[in-house]
PDB file of N, CA and C in Angstrom:
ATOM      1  N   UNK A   1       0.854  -1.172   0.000  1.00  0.00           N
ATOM      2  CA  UNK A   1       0.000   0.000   0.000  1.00  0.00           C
ATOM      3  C   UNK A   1       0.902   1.239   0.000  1.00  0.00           C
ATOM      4  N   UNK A   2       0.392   2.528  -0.820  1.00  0.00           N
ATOM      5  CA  UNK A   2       1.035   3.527  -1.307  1.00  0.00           C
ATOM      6  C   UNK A   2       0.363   4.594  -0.267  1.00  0.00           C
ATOM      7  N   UNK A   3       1.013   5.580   0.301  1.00  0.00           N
ATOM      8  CA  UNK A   3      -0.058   6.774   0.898  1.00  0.00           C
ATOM      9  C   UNK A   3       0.647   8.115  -0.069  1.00  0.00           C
ATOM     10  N   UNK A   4      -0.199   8.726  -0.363  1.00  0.00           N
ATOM     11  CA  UNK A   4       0.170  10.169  -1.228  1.00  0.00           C
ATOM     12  C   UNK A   4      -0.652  11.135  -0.344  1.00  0.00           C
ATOM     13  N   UNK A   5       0.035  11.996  -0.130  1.00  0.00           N
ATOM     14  CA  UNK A   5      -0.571  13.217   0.395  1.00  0.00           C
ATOM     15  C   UNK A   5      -0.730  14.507  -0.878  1.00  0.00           C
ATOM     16  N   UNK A   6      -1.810  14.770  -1.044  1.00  0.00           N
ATOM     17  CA  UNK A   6      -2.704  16.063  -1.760  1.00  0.00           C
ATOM     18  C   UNK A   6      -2.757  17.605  -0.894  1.00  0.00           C
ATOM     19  N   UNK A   7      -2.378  18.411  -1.011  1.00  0.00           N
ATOM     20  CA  UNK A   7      -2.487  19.442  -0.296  1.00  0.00           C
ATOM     21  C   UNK A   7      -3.620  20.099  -0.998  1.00  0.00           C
ATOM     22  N   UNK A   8      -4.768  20.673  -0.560  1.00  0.00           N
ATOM     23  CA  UNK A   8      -5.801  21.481  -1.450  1.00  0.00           C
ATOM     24  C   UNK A   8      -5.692  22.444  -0.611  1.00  0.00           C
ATOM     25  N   UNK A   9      -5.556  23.713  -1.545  1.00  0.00           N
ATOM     26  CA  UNK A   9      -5.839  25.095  -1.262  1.00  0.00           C
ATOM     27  C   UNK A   9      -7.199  25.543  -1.294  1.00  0.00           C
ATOM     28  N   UNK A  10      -7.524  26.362   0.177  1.00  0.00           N
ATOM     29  CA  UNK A  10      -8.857  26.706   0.006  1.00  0.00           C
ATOM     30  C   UNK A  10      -9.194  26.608   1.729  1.00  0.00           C
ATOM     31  N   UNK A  11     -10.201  26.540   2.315  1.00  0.00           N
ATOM     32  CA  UNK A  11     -10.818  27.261   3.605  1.00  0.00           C
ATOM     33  C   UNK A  11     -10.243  26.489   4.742  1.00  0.00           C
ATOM     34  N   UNK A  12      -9.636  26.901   5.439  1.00  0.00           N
ATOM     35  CA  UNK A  12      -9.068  25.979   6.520  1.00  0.00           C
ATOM     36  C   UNK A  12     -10.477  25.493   7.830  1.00  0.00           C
ATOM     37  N   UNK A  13     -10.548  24.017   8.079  1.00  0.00           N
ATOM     38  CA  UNK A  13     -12.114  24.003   8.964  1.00  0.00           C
ATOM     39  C   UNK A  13     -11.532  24.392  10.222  1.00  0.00           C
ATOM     40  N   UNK A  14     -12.029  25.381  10.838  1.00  0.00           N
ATOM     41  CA  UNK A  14     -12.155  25.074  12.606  1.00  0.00           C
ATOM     42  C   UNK A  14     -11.692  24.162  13.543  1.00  0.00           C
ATOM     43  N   UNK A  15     -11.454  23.995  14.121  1.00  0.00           N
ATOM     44  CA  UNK A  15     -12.164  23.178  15.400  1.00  0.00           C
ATOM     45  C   UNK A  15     -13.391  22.874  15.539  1.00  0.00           C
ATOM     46  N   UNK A  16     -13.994  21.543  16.057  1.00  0.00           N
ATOM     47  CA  UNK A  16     -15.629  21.310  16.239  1.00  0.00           C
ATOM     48  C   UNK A  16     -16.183  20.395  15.229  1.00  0.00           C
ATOM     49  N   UNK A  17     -17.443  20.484  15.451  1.00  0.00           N
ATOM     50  CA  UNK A  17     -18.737  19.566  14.506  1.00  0.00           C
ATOM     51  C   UNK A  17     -18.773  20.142  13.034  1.00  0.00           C
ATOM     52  N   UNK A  18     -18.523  21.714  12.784  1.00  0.00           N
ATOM     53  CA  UNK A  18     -18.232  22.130  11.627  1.00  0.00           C
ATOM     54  C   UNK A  18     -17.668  21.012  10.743  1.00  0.00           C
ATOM     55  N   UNK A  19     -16.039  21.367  11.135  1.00  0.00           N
ATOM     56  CA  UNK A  19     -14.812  21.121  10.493  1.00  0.00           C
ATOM     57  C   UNK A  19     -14.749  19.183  10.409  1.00  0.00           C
ATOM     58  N   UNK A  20     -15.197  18.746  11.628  1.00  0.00           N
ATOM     59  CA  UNK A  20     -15.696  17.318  11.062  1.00  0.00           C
ATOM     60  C   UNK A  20     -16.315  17.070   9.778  1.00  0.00           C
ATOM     61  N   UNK A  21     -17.505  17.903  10.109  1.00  0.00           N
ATOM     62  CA  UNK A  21     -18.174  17.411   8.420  1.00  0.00           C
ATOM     63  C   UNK A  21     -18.098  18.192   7.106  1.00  0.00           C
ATOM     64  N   UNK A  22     -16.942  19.042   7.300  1.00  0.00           N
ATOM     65  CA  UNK A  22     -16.353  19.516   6.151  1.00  0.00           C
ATOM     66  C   UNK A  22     -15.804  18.522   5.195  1.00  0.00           C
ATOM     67  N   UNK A  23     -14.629  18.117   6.756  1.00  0.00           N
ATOM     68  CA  UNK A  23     -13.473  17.197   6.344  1.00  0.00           C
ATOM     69  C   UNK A  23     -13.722  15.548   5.475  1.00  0.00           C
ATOM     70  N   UNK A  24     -15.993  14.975   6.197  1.00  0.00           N
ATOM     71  CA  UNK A  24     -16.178  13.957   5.912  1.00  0.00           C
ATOM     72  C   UNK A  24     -16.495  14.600   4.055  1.00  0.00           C
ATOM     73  N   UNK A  25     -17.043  15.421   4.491  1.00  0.00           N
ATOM     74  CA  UNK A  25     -17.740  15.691   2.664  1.00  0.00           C
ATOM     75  C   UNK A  25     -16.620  15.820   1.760  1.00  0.00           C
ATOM     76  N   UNK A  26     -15.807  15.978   1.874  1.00  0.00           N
ATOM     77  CA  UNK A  26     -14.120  16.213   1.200  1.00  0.00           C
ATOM     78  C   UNK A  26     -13.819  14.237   0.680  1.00  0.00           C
ATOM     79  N   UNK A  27     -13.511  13.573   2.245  1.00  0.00           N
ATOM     80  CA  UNK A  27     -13.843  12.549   1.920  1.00  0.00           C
ATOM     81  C   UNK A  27     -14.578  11.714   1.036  1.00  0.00           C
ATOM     82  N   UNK A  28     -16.019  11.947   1.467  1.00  0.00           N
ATOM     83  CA  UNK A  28     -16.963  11.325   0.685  1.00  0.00           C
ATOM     84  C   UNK A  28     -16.970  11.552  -1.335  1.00  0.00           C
ATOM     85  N   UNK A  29     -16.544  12.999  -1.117  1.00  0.00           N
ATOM     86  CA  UNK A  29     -16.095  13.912  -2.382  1.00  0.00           C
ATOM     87  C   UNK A  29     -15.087  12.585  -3.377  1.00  0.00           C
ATOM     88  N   UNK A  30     -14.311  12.748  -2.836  1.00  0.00           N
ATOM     89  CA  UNK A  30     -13.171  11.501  -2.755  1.00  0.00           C
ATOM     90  C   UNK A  30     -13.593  10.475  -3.659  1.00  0.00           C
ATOM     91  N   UNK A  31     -14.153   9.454  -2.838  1.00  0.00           N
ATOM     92  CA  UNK A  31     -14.741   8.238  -2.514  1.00  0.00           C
ATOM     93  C   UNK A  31     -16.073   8.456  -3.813  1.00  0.00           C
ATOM     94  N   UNK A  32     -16.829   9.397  -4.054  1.00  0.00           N
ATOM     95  CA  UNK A  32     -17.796   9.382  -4.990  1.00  0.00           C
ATOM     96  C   UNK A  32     -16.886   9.281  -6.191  1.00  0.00           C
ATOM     97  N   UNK A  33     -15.962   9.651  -6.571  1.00  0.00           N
ATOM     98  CA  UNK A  33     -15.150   9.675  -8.059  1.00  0.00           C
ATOM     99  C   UNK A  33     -14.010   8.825  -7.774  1.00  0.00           C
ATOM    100  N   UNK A  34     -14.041   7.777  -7.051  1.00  0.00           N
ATOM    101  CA  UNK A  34     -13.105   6.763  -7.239  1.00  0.00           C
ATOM    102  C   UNK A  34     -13.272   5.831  -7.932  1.00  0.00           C
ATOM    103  N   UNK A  35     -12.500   4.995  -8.759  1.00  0.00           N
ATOM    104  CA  UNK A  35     -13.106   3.956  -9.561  1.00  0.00           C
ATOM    105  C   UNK A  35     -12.070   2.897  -9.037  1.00  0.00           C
ATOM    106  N   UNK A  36     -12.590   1.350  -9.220  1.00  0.00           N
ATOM    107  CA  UNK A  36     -11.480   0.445  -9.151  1.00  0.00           C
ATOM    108  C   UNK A  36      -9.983   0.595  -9.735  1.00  0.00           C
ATOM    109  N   UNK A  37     -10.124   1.278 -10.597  1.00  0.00           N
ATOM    110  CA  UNK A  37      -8.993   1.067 -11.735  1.00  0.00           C
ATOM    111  C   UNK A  37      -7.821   1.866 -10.645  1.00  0.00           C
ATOM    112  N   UNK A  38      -8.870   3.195  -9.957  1.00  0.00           N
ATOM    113  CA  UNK A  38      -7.710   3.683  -8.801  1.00  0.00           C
ATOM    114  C   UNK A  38      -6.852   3.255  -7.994  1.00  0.00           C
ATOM    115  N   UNK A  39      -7.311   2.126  -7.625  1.00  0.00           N
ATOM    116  CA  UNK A  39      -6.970   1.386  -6.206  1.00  0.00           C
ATOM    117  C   UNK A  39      -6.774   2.456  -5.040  1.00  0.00           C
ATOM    118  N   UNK A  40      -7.945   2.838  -4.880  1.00  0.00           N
ATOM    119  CA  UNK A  40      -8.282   3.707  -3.330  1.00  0.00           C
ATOM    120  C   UNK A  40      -8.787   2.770  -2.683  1.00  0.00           C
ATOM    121  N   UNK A  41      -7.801   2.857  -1.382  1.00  0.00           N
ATOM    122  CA  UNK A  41      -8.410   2.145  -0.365  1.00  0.00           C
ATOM    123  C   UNK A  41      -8.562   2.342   1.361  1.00  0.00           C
ATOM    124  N   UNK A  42      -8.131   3.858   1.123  1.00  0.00           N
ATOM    125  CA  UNK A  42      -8.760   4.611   2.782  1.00  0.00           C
ATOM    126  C   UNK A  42      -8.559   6.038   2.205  1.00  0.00           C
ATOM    127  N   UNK A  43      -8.985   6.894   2.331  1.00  0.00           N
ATOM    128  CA  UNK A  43      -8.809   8.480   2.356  1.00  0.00           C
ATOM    129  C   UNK A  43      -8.610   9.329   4.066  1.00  0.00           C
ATOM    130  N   UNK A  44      -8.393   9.982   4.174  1.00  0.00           N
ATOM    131  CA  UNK A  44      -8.319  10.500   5.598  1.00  0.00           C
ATOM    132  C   UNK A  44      -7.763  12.064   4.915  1.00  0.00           C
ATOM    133  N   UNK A  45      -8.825  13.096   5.641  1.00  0.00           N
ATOM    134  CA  UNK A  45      -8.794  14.264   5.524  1.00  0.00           C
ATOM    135  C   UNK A  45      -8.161  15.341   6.691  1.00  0.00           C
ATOM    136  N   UNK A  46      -7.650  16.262   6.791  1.00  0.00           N
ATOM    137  CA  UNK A  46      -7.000  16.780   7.734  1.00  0.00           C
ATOM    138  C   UNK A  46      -6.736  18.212   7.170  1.00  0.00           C
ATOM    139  N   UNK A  47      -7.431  19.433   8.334  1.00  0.00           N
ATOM    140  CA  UNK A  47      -6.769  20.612   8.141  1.00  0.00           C
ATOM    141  C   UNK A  47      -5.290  20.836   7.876  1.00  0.00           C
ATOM    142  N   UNK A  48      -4.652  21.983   7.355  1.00  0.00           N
ATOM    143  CA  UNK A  48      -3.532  22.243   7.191  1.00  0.00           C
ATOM    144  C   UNK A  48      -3.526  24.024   7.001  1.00  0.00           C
ATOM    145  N   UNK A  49      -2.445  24.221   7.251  1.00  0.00           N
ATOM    146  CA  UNK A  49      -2.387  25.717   7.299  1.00  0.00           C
ATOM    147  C   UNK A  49      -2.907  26.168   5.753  1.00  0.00           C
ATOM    148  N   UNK A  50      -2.928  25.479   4.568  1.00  0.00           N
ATOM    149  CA  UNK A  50      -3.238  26.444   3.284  1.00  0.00           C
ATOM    150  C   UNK A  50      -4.632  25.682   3.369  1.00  0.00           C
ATOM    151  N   UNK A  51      -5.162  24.695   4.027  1.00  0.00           N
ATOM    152  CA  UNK A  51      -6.578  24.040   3.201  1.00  0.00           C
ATOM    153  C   UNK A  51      -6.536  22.807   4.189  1.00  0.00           C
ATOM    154  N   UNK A  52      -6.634  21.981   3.368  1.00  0.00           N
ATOM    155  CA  UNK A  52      -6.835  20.684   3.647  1.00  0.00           C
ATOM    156  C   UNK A  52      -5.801  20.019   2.843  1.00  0.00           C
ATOM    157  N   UNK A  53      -5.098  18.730   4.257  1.00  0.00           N
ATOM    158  CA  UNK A  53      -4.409  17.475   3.011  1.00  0.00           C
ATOM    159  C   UNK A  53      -4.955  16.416   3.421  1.00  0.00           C
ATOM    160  N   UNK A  54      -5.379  15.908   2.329  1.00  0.00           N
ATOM    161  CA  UNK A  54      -5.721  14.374   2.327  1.00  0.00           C
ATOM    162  C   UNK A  54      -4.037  13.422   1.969  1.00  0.00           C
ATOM    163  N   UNK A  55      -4.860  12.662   2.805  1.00  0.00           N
ATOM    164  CA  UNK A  55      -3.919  11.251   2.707  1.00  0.00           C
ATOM    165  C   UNK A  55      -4.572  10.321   2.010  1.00  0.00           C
ATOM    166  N   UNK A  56      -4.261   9.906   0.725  1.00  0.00           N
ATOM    167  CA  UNK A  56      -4.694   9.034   0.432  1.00  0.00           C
ATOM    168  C   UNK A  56      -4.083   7.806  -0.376  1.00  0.00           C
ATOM    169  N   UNK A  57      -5.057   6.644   0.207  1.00  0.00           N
ATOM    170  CA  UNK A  57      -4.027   5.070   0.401  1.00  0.00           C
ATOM    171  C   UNK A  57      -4.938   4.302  -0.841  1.00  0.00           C
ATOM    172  N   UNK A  58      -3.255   3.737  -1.747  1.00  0.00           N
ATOM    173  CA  UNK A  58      -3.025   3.066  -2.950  1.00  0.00           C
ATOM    174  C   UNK A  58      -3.227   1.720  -2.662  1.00  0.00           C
ATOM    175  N   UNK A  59      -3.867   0.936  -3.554  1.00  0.00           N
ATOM    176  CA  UNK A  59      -3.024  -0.166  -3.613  1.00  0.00           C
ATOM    177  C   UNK A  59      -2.277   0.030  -5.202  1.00  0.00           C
ATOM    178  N   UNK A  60      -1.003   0.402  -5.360  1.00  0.00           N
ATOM    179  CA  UNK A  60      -0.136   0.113  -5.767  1.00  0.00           C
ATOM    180  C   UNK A  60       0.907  -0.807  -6.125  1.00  0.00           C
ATOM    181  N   UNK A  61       1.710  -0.682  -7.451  1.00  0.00           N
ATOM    182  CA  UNK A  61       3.029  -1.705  -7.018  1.00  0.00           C
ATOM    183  C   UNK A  61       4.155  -0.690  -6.954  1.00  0.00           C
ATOM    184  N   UNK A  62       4.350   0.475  -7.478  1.00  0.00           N
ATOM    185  CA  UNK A  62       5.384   1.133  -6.715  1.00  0.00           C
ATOM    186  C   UNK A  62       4.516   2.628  -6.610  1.00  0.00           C
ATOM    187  N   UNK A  63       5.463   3.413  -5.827  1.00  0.00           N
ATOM    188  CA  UNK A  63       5.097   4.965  -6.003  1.00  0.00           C
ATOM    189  C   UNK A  63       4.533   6.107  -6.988  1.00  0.00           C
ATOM    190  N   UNK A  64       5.314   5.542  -8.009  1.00  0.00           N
ATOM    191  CA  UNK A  64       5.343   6.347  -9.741  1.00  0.00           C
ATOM    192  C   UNK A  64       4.012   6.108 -10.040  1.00  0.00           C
ATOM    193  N   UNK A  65       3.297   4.784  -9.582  1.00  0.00           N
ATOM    194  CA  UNK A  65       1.492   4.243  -9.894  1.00  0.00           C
ATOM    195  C   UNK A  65       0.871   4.766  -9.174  1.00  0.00           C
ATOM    196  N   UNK A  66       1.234   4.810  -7.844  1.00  0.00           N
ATOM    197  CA  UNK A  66       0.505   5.434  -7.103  1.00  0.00           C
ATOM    198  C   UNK A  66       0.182   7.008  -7.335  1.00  0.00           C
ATOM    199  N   UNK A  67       1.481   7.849  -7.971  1.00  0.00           N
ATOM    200  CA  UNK A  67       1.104   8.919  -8.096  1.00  0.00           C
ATOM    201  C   UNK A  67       0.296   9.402  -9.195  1.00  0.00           C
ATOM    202  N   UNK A  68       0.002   8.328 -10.039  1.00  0.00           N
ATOM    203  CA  UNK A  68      -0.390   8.263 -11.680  1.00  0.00           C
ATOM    204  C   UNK A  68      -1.784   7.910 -10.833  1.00  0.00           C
ATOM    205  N   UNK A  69      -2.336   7.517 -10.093  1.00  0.00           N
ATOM    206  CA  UNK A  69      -3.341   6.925  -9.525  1.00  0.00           C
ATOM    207  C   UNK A  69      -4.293   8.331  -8.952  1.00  0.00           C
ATOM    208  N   UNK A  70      -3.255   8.639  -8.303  1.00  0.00           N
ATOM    209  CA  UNK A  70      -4.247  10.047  -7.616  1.00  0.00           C
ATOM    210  C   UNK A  70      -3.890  10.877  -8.483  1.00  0.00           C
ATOM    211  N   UNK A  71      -3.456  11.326  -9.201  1.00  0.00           N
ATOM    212  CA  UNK A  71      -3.525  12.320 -10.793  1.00  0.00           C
ATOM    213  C   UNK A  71      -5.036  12.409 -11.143  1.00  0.00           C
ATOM    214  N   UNK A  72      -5.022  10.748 -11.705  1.00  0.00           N
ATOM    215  CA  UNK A  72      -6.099  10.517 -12.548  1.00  0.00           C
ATOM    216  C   UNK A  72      -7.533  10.797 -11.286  1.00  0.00           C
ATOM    217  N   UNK A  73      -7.279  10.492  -9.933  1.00  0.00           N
ATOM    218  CA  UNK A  73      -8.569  10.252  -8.740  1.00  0.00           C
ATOM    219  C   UNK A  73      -8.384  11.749  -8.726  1.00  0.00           C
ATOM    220  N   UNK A  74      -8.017  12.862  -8.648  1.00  0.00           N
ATOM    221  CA  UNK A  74      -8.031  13.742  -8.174  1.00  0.00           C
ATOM    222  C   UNK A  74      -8.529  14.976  -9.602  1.00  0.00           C
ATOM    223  N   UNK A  75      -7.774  15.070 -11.008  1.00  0.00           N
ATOM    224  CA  UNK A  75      -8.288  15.225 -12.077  1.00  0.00           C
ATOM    225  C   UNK A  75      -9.883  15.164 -12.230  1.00  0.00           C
ATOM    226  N   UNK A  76     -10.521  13.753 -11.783  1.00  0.00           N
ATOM    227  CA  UNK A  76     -12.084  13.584 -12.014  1.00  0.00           C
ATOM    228  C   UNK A  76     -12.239  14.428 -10.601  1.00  0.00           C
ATOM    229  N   UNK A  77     -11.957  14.591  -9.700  1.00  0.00           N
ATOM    230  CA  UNK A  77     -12.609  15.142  -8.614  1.00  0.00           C
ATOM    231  C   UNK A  77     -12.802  16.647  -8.634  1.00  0.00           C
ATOM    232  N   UNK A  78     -11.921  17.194  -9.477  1.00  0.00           N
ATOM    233  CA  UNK A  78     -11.880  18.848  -9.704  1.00  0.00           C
ATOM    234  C   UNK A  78     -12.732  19.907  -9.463  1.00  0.00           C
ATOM    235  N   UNK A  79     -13.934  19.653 -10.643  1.00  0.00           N
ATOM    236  CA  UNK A  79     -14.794  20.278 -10.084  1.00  0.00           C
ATOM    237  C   UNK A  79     -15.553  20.541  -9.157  1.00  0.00           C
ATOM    238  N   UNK A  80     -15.810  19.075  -8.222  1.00  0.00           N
ATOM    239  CA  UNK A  80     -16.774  19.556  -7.135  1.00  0.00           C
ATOM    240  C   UNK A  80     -16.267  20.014  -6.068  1.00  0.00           C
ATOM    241  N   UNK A  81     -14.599  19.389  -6.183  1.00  0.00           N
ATOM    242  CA  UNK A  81     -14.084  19.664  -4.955  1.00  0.00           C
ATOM    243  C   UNK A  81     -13.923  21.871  -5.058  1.00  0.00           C
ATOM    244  N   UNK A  82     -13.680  21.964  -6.285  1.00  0.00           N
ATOM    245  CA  UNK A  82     -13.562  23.429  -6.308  1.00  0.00           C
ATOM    246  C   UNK A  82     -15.125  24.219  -6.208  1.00  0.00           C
ATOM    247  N   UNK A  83     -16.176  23.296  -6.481  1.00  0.00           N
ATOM    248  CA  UNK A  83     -17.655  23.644  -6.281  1.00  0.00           C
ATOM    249  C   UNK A  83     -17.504  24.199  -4.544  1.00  0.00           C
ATOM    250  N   UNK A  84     -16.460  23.203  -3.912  1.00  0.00           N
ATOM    251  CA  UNK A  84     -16.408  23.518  -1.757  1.00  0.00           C
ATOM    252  C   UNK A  84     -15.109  24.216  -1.594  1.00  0.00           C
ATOM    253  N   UNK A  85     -14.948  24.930  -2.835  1.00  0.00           N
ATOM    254  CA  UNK A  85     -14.209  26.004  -2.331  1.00  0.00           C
ATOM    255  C   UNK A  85     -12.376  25.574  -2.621  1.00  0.00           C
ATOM    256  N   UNK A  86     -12.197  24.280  -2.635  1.00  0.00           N
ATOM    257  CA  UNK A  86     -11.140  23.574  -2.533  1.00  0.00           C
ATOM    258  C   UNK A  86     -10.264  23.761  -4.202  1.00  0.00           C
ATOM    259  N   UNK A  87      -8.964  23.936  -4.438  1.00  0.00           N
ATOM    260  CA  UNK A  87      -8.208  23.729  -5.242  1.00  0.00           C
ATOM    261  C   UNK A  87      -7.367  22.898  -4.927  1.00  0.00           C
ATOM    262  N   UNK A  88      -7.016  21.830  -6.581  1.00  0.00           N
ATOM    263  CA  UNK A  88      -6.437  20.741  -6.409  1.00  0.00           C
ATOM    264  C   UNK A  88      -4.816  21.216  -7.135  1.00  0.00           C
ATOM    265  N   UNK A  89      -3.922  20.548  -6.201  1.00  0.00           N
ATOM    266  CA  UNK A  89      -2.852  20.745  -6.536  1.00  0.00           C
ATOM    267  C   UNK A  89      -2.171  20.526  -7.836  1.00  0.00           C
ATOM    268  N   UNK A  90      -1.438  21.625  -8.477  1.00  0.00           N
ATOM    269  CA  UNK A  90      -1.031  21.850 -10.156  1.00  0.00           C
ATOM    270  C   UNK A  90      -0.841  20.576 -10.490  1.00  0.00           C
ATOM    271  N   UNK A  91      -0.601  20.231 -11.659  1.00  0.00           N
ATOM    272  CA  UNK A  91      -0.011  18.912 -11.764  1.00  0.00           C
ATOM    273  C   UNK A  91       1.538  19.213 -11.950  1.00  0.00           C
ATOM    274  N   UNK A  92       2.283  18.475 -10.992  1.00  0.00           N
ATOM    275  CA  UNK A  92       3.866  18.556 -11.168  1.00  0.00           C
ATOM    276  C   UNK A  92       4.215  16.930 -12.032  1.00  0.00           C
ATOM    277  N   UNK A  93       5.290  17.763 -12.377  1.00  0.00           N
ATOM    278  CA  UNK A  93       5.894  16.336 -13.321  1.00  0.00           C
ATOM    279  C   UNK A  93       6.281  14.848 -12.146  1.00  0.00           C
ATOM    280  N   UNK A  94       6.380  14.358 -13.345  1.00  0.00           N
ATOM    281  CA  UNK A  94       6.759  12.995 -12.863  1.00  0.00           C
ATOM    282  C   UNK A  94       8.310  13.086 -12.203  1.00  0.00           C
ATOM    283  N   UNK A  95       7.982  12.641 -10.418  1.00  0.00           N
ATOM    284  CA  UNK A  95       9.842  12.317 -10.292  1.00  0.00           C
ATOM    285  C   UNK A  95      10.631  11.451 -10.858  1.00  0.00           C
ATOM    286  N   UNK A  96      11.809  12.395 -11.118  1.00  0.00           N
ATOM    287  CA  UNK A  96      12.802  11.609 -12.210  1.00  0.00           C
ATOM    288  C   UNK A  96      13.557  10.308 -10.958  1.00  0.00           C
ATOM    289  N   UNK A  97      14.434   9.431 -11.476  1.00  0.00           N
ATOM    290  CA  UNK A  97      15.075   8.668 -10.624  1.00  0.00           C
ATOM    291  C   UNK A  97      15.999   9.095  -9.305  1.00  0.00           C
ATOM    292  N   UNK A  98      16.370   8.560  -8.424  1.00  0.00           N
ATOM    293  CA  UNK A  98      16.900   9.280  -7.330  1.00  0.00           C
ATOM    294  C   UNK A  98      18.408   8.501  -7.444  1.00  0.00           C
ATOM    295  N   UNK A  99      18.955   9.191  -6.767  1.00  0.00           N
ATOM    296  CA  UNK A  99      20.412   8.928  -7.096  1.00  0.00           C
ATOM    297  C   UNK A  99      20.729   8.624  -5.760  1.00  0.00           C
ATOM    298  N   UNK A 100      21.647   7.506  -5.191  1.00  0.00           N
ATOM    299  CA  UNK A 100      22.360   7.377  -3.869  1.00  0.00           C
ATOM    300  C   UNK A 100      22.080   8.231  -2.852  1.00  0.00           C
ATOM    301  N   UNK A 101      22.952   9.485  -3.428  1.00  0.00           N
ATOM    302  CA  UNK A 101      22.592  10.897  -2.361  1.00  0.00           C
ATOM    303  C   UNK A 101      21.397  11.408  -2.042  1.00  0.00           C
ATOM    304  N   UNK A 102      20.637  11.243  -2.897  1.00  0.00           N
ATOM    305  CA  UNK A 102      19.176  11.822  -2.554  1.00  0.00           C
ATOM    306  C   UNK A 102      18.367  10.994  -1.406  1.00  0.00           C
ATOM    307  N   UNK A 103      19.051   9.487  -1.370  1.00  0.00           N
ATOM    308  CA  UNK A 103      17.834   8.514  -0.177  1.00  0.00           C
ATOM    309  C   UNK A 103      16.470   8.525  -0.726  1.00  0.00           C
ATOM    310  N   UNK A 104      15.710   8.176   0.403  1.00  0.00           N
ATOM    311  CA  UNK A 104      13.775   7.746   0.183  1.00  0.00           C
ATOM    312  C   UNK A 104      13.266   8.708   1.062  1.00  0.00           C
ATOM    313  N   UNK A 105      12.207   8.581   1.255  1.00  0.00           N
ATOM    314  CA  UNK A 105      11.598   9.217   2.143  1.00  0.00           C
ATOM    315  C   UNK A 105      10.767   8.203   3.542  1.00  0.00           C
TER     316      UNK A 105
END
């Protein structure tokens, strides 16, 4: 299993019953435009100082899929998530190979 974190720009929730069911509808947001082909298999939402980041869990076989995975899950999600105010992060290129010095994360 792969976890990718999404940073979305846009309303930071509170504290409270609010920001709970901000965070579930973000989720659910999620979860409505997932398809098998994604391999989503938990989402978890969380304030952050610019918005909200989701965490969200691959089944993957390496990283590079996983990130090709939430591209494509996050691409279909665009509009509604920007309908709640939310922007989805630019698309950055593909990471190139890592070299000795660079390590993993």
């Amino acid at each position: 299993m792969r976890v990718i974190r999404a940073s979305l720009d846009g309303p930071r929730p509170g504290p409270g019953p609010e920001a709970e069911g901000a965070l579930a509808v973000l989720s659910d947001l999620i979860w409505a435009h997932a398809r098998a082909a994604h391999g989503l298999e938990h989402v978890r939402a969380r304030p952050s100082d610019a918005g909200v980041d989701l965490y969200l869990f691959f089944r993957a076989a390496s990283e590079a899929a996983a990130l090709d995975q939430a591209r494509a899950l996050l691409s279909g999600a665009r509009a509604p998530l920007r309908a709640h105010g939310y922007a989805t992060p630019p698309q950055a290129p593909a990471p190139g190979p890592r070299t000795k010095d660079q390590g993993t994360q």
